[in-house]
Protein backbone atom coordinates (compact mmCIF):
# COMPACT_ATOMS: atom_id res chain seq x y z
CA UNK A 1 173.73 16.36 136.24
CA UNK A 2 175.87 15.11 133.79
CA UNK A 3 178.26 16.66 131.16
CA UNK A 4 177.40 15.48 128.17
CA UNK A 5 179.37 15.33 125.23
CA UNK A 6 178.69 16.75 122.09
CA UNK A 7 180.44 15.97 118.63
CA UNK A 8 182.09 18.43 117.15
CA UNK A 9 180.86 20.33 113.82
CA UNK A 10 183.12 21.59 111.03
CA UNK A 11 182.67 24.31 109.13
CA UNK A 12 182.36 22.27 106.08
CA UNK A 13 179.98 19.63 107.40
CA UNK A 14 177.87 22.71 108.38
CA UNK A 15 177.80 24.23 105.22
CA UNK A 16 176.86 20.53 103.32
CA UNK A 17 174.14 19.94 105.62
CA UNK A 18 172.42 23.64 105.76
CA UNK A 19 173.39 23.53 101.32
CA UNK A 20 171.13 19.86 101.98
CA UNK A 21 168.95 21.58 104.47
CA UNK A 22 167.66 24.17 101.67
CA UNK A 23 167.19 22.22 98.90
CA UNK A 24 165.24 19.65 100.76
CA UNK A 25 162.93 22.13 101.97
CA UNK A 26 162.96 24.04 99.06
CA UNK A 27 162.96 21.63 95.93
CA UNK A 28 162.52 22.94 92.55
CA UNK A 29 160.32 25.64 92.64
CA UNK A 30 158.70 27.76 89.83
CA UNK A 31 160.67 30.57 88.83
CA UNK A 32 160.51 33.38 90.96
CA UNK A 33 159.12 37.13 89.88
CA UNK A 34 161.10 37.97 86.99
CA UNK A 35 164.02 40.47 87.14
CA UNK A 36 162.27 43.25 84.75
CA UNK A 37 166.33 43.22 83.35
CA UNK A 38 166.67 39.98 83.06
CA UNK A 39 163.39 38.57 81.77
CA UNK A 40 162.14 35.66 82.52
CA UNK A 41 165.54 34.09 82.04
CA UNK A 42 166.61 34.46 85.28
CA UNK A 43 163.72 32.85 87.02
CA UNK A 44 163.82 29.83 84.56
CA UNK A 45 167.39 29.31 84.99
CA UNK A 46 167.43 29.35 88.90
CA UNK A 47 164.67 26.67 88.47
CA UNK A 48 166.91 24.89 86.22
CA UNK A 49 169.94 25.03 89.10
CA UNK A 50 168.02 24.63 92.02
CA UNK A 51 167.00 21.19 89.98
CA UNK A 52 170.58 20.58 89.24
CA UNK A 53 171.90 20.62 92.42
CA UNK A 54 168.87 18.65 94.00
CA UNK A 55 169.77 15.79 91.52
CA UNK A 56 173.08 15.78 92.12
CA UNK A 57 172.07 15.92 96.11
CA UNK A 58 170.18 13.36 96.31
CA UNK A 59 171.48 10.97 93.46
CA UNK A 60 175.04 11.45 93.85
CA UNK A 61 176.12 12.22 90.53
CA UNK A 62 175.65 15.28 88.25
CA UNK A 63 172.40 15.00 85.32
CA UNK A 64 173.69 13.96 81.90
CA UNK A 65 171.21 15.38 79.96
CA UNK A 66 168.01 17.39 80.42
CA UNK A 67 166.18 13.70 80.71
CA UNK A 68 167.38 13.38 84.38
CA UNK A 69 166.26 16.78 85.23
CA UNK A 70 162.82 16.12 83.36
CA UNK A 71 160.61 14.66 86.63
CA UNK A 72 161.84 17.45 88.89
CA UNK A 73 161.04 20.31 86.31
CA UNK A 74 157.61 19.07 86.05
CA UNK A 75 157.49 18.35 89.68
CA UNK A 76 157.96 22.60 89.48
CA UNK A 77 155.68 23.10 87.06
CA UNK A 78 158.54 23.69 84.09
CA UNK A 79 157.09 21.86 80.95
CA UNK A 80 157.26 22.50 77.69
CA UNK A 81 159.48 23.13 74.68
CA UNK A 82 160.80 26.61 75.87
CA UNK A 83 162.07 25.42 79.26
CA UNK A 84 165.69 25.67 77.88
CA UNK A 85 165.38 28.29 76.17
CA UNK A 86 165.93 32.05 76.48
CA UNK A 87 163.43 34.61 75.86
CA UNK A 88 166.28 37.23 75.88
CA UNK A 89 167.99 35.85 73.03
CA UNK A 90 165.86 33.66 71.45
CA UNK A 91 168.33 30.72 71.65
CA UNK A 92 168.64 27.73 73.77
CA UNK A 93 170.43 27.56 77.24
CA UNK A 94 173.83 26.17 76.85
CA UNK A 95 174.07 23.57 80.22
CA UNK A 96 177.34 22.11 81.16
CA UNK A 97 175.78 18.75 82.03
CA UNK A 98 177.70 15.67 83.94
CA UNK A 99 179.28 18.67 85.93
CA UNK A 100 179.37 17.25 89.58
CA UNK A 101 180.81 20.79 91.20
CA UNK A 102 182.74 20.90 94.64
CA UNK A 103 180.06 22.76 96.94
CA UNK A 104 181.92 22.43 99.70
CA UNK A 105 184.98 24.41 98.41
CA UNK A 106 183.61 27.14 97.40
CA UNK A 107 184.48 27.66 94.10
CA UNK A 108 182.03 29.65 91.86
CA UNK A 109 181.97 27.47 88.69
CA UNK A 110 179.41 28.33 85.25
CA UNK A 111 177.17 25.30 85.30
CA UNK A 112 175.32 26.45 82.25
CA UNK A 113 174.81 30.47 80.21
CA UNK A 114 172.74 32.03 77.48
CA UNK A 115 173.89 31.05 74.25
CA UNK A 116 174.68 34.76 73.29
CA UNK A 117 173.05 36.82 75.75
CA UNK A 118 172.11 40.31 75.06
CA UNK A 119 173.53 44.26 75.54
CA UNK A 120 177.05 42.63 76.59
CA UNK A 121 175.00 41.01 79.36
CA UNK A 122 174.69 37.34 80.06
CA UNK A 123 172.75 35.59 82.56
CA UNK A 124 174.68 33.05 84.00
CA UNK A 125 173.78 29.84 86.07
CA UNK A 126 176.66 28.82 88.67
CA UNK A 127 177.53 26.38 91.20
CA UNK A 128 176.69 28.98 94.10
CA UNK A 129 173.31 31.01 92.31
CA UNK A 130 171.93 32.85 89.04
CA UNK A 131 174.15 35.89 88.13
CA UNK A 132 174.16 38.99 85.55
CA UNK A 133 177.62 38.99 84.30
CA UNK A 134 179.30 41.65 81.87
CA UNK A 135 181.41 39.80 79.04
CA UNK A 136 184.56 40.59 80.56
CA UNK A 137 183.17 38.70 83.84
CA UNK A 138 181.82 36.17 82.00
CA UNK A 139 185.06 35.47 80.09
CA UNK A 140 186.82 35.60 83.16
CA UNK A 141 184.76 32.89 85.24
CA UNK A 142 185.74 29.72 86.33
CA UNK A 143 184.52 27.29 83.85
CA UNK A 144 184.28 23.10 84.18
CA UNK A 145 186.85 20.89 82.47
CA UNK A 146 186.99 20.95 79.09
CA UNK A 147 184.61 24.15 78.74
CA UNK A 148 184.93 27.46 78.32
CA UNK A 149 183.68 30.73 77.68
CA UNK A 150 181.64 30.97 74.32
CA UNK A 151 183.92 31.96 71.07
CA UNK A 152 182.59 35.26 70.36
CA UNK A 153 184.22 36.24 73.63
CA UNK A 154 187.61 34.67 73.81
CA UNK A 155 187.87 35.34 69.64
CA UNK A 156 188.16 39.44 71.49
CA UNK A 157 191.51 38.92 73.44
């Protein structure tokens, strides 16, 4: 029998292909059982980044706008005027969009937040998941270029 020879994997490549591996099989789905903490704002923003990062899988290229994300949300089942919006505080997400983050280097960058969360508690949608995050976390995370953390928490250093 013959030795065959097989090429060798990289850590990296292997993470990119089972990161590509999940959200093929996955796609967008509906939001998940809400968090009774959270609210429903947990469920609808992991919807929102699980759509994020399949557009930006298979296009290429980071959504501009809530437009691109439009035909995978419905594709979930997410339609409607209240899809970006918070039911904790009443507001409207705040999405970094054009935000194409490295997934490979495992950075943990804020993709998108509730505009003012609630009870020093703000659900927050990064490059890696959906997190709880006190302010002082939140103020302290790794934002995109020419972002930041909202004003009412930097205006407390």
């Amino acid at each position: 029998m013959k030795n065959r020879c097989f090429p060798r994997v990289t850590g990296g490549v292997l993470s990119a292909f089972l990161l590509c591996f999940i959200l093929i099989t996955s796609g967008c789905e509906a939001p998940p059982v809400s968090d009774k903490k959270q609210g429903d704002v947990y469920g609808q923003l992991n919807s929102i980044q699980a759509c994020y990062l399949q557009y930006l899988m298979q296009r290429k290229k980071a959504p501009k706008s809530s437009d691109d994300l439009a035909p995978l949300l419905e594709q979930a089942g997410l339609t409607g005027p209240d899809v970006f919006r918070s039911s904790r505080d009443g507001s409207d997400f705040v999405i970094f969009w054009g935000v194409k983050p490295n997934l490979q280097g495992g950075d943990i960058v804020v993709l998108g937040h509730e505009a003012s969360g609630l009870d020093g508690q703000w659900v927050v949608m990064t490059s890696m998941g959906v997190v709880t995050m006190s302010a002082a976390d939140f103020q302290s995370a790794t934002f995109p270029k020419g972002h930041s953390a909202p004003a009412e928490l930097t205006d407390l250093e």
